[in-house]
N, C-alpha and C. Protein backbone atom coordinates (compact mmCIF):
# COMPACT_ATOMS: atom_id res chain seq x y z
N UNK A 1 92.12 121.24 114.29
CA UNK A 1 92.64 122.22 115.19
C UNK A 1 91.75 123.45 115.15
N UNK A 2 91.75 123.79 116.42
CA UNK A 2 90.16 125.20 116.48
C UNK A 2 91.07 126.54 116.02
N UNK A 3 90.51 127.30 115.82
CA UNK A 3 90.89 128.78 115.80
C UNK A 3 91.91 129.51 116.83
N UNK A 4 90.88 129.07 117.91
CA UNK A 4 91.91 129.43 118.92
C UNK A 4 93.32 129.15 119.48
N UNK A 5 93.44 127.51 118.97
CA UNK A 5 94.82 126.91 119.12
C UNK A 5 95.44 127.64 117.74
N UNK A 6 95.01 127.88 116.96
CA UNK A 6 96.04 128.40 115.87
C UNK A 6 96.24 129.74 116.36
N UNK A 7 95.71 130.48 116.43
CA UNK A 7 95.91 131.47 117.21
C UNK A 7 97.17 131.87 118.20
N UNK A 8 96.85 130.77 119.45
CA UNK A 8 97.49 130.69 120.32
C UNK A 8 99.17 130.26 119.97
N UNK A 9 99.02 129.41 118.70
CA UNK A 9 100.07 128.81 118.84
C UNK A 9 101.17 130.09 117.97
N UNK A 10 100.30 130.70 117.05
CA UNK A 10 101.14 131.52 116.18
C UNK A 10 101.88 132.60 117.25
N UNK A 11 100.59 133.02 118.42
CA UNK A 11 101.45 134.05 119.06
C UNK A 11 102.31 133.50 120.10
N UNK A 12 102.71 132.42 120.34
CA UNK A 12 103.86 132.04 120.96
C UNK A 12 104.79 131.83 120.37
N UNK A 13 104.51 131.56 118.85
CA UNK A 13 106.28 131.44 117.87
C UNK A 13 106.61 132.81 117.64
N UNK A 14 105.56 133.70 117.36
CA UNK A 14 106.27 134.64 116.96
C UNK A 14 107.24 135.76 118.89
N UNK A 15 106.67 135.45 119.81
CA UNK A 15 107.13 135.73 120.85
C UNK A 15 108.79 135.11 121.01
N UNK A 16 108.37 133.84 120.63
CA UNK A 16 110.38 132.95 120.60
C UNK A 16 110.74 133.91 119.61
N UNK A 17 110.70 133.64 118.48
CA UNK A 17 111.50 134.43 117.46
C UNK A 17 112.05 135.85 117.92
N UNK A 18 110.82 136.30 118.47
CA UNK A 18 111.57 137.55 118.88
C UNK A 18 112.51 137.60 119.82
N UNK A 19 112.41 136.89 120.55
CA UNK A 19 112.96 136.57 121.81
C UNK A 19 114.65 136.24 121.19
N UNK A 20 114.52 135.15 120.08
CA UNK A 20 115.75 134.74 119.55
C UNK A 20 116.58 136.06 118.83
N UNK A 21 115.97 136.67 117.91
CA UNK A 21 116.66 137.35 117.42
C UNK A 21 116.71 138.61 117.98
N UNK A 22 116.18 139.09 119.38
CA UNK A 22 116.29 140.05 119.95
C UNK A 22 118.23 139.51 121.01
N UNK A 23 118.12 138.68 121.13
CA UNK A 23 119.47 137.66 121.90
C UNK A 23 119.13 137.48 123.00
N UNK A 24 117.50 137.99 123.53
CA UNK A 24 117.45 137.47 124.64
C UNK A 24 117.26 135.79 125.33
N UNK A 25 117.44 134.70 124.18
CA UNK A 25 117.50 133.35 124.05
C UNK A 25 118.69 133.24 122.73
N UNK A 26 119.41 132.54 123.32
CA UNK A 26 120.62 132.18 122.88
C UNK A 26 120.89 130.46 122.94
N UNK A 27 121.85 130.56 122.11
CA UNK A 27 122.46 128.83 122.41
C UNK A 27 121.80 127.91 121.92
N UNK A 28 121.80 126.72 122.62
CA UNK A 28 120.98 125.75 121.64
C UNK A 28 119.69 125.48 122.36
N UNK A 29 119.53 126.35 123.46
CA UNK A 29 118.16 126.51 123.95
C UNK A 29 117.27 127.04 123.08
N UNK A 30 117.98 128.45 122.41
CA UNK A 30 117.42 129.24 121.43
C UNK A 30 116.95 128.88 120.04
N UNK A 31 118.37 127.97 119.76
CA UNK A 31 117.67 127.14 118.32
C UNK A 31 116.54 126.31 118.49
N UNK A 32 116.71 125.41 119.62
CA UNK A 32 115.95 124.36 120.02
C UNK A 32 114.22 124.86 120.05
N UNK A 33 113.94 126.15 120.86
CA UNK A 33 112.83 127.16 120.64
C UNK A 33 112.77 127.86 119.50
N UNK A 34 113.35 128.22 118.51
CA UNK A 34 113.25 128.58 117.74
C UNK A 34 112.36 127.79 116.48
N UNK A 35 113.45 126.12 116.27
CA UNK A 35 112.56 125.14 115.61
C UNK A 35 111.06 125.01 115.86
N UNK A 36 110.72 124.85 117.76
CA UNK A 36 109.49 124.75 117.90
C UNK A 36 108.27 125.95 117.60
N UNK A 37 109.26 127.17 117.49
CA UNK A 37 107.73 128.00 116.70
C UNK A 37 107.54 127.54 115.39
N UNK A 38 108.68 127.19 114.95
CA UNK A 38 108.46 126.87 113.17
C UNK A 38 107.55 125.55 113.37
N UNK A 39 108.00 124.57 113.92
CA UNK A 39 106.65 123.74 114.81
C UNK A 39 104.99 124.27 114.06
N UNK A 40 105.28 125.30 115.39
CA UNK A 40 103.72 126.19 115.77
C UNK A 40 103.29 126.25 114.72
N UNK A 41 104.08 127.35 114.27
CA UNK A 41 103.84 128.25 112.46
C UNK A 41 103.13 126.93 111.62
N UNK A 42 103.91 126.13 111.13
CA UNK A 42 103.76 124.62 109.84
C UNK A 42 102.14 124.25 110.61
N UNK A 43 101.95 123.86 111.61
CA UNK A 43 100.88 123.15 112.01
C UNK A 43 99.49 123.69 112.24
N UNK A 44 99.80 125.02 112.61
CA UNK A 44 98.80 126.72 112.28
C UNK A 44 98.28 126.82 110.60
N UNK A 45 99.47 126.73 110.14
CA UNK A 45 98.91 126.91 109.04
C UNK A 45 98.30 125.65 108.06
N UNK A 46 98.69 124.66 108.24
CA UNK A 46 97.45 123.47 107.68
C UNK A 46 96.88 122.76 108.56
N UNK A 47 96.38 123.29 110.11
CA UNK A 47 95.47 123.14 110.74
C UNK A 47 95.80 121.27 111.51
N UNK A 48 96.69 121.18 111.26
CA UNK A 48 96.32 119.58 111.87
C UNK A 48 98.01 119.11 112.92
N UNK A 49 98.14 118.80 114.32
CA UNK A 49 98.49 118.71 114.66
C UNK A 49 98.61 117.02 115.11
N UNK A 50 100.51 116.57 114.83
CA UNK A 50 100.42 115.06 114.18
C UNK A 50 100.03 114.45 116.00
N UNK A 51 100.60 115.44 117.31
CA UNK A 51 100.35 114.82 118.81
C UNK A 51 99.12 114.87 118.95
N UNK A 52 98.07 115.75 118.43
CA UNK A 52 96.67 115.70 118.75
C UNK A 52 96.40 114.21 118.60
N UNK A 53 96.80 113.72 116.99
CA UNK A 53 95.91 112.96 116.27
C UNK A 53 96.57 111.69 117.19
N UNK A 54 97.81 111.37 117.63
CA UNK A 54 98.23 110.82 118.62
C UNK A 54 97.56 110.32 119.78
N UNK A 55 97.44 111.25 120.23
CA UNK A 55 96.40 111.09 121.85
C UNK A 55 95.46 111.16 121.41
N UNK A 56 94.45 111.55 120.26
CA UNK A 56 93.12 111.49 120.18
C UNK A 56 92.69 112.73 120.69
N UNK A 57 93.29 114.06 120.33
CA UNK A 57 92.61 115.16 121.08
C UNK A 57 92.17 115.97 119.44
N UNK A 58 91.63 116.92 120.13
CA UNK A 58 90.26 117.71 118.87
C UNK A 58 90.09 118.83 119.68
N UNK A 59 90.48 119.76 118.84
CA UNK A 59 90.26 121.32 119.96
C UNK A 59 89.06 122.09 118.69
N UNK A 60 88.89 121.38 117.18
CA UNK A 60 88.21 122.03 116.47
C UNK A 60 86.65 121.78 117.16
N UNK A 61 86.07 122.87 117.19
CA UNK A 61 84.13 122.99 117.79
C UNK A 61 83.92 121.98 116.98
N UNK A 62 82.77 121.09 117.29
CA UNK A 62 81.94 120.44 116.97
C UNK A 62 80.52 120.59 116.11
N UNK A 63 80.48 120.69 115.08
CA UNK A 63 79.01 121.56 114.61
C UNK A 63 77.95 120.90 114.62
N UNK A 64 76.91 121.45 115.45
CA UNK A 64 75.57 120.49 115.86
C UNK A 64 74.29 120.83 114.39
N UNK A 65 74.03 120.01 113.89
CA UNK A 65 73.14 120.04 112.97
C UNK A 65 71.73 119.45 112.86
């Protein structure tokens, strides 16, 4: 996973969260988004995403040597 998807992904959980505990997402929409930043967060932080490896996708650069 590249930089930028970790990136990306952290600042969309932390946007739900806020979102959740601000009450502007409620219900089990809210939990339901809520789980998926923790999602984001777990997979940000040890870099490997289990749908990438699924479909065969790779967002980490390639290093030419």
């Amino acid at each position: 996973m590249g930089n930028t998807d970790r990136i990306i992904r952290i600042i969309i959980a932390a946007i739900i969260a806020g979102l959740y505990f601000t009450g502007t997402i409620t219900g089990t929409l809210g939990v339901v988004l809520l789980v998926l930043a923790g999602v984001f967060v777990l997979t940000s932080l040890v870099s490997f995403c289990p749908l990438y490896a699924l479909f065969g996708m790779n967002t980490c650069p390639t290093k030419e040597g």
